[in-house]
C-alpha atoms as a PDB file:
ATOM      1  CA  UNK A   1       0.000   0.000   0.000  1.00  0.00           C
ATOM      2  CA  UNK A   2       1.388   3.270  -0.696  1.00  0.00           C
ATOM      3  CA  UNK A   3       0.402   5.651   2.461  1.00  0.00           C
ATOM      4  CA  UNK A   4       0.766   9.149   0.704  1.00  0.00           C
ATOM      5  CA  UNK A   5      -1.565   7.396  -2.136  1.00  0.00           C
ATOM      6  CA  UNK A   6      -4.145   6.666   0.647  1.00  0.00           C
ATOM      7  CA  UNK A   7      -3.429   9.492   2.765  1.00  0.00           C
ATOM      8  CA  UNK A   8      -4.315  11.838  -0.139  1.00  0.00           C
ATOM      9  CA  UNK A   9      -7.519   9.867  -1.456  1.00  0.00           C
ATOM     10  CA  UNK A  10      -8.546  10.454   1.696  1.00  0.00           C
ATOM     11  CA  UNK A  11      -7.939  14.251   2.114  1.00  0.00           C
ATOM     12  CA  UNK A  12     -10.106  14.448  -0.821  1.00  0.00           C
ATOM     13  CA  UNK A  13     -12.920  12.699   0.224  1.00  0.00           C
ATOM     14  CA  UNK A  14     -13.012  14.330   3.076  1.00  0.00           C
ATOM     15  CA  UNK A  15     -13.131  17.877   1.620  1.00  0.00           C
ATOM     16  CA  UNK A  16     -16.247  16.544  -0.651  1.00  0.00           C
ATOM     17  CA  UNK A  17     -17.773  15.399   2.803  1.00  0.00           C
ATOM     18  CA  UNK A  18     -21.601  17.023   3.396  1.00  0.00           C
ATOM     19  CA  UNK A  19     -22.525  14.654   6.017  1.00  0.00           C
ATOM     20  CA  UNK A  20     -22.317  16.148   9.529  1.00  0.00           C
ATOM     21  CA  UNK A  21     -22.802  12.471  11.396  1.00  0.00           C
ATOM     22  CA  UNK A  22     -19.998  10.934   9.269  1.00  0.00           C
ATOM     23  CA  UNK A  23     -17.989  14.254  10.326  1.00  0.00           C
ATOM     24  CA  UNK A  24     -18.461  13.685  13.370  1.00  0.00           C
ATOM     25  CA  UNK A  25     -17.302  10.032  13.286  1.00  0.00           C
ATOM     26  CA  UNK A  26     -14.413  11.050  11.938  1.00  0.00           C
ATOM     27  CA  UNK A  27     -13.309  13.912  14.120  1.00  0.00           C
ATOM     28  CA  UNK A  28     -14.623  11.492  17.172  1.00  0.00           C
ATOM     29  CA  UNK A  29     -11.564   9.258  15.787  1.00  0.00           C
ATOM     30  CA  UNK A  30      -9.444  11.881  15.714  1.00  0.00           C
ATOM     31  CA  UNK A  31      -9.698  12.950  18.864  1.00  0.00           C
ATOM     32  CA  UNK A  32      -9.342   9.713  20.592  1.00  0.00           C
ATOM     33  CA  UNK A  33      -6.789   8.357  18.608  1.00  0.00           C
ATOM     34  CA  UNK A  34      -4.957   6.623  21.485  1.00  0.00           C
ATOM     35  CA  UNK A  35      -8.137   5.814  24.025  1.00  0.00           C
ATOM     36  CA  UNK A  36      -8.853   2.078  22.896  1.00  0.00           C
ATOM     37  CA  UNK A  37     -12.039   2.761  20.987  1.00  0.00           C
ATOM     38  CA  UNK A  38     -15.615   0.716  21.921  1.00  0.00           C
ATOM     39  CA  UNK A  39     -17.451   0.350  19.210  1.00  0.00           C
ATOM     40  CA  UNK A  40     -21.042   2.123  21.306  1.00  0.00           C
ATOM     41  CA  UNK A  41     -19.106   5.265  21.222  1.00  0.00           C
ATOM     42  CA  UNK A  42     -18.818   5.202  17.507  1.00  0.00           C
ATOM     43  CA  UNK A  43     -22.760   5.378  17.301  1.00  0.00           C
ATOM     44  CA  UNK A  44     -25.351   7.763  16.604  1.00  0.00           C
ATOM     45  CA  UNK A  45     -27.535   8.540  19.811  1.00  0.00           C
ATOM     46  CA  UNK A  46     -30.178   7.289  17.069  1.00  0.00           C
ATOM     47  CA  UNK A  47     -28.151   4.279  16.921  1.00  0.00           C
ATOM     48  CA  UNK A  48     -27.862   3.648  20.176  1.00  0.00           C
ATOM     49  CA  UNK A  49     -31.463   4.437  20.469  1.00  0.00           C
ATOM     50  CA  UNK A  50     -32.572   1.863  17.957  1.00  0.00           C
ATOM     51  CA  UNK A  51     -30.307  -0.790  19.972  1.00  0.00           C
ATOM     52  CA  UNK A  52     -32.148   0.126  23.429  1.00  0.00           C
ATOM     53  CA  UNK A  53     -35.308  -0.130  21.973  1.00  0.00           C
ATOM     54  CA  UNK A  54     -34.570  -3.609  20.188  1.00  0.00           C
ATOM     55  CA  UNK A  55     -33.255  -4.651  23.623  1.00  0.00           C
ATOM     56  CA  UNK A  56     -36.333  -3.577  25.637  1.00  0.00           C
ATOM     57  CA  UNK A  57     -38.503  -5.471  22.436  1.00  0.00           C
ATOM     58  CA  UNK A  58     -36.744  -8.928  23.469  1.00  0.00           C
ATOM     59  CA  UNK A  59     -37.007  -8.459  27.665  1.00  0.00           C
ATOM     60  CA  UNK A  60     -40.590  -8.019  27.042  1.00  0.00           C
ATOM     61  CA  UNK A  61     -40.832 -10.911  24.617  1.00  0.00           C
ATOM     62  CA  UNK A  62     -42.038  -9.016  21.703  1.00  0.00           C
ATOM     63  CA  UNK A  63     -39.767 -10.775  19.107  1.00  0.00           C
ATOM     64  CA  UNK A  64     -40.335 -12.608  16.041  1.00  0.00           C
ATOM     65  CA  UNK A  65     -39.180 -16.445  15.912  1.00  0.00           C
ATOM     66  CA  UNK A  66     -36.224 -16.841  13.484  1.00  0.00           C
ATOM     67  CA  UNK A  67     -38.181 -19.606  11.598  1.00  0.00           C
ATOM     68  CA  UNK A  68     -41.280 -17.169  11.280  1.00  0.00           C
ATOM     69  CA  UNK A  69     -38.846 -15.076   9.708  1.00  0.00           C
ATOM     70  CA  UNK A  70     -37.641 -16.949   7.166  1.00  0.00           C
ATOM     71  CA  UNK A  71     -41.282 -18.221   6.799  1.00  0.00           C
ATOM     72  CA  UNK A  72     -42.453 -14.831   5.913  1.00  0.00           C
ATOM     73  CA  UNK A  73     -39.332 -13.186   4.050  1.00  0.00           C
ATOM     74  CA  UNK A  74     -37.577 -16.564   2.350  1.00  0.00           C
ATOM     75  CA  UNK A  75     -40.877 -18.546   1.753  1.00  0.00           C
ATOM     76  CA  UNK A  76     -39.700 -21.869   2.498  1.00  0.00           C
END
């Protein structure tokens, strides 16, 4: 791999960048370049949202048997 190569396709994608979450992403990896990253602090609070929900969904048993599934979206 040549790392100027890479290093400059990247400079110019990010100067094309519009979106602000994917900004943020980066500059989040920026500034914690040498804190050992966890992967929930890379997401969106939306993300993280969607992930609580799903959670709170499967405590209260309101989940959809894998089989049903693939019943319904495979038609086997």
């Amino acid at each position: 791999m040549n790392v100027q190569f890479e290093k400059l396709k990247l400079i110019e994608w990010l100067i094309s960048l519009q979106d602000e979450t994917l900004l943020n992403r980066v500059k989040f990896l920026k500034d914690n370049q040498s804190a050992p990253l966890d992967w929930w602090d890379t997401l969106t609070n939306e993300e993280k949202s969607a992930i609580d929900k799903g959670i709170e969904d499967a405590k209260a048993g309101r989940v959809t048997p894998h089989e049903e599934v693939r019943k319904r979206y495979f038609q086997i």
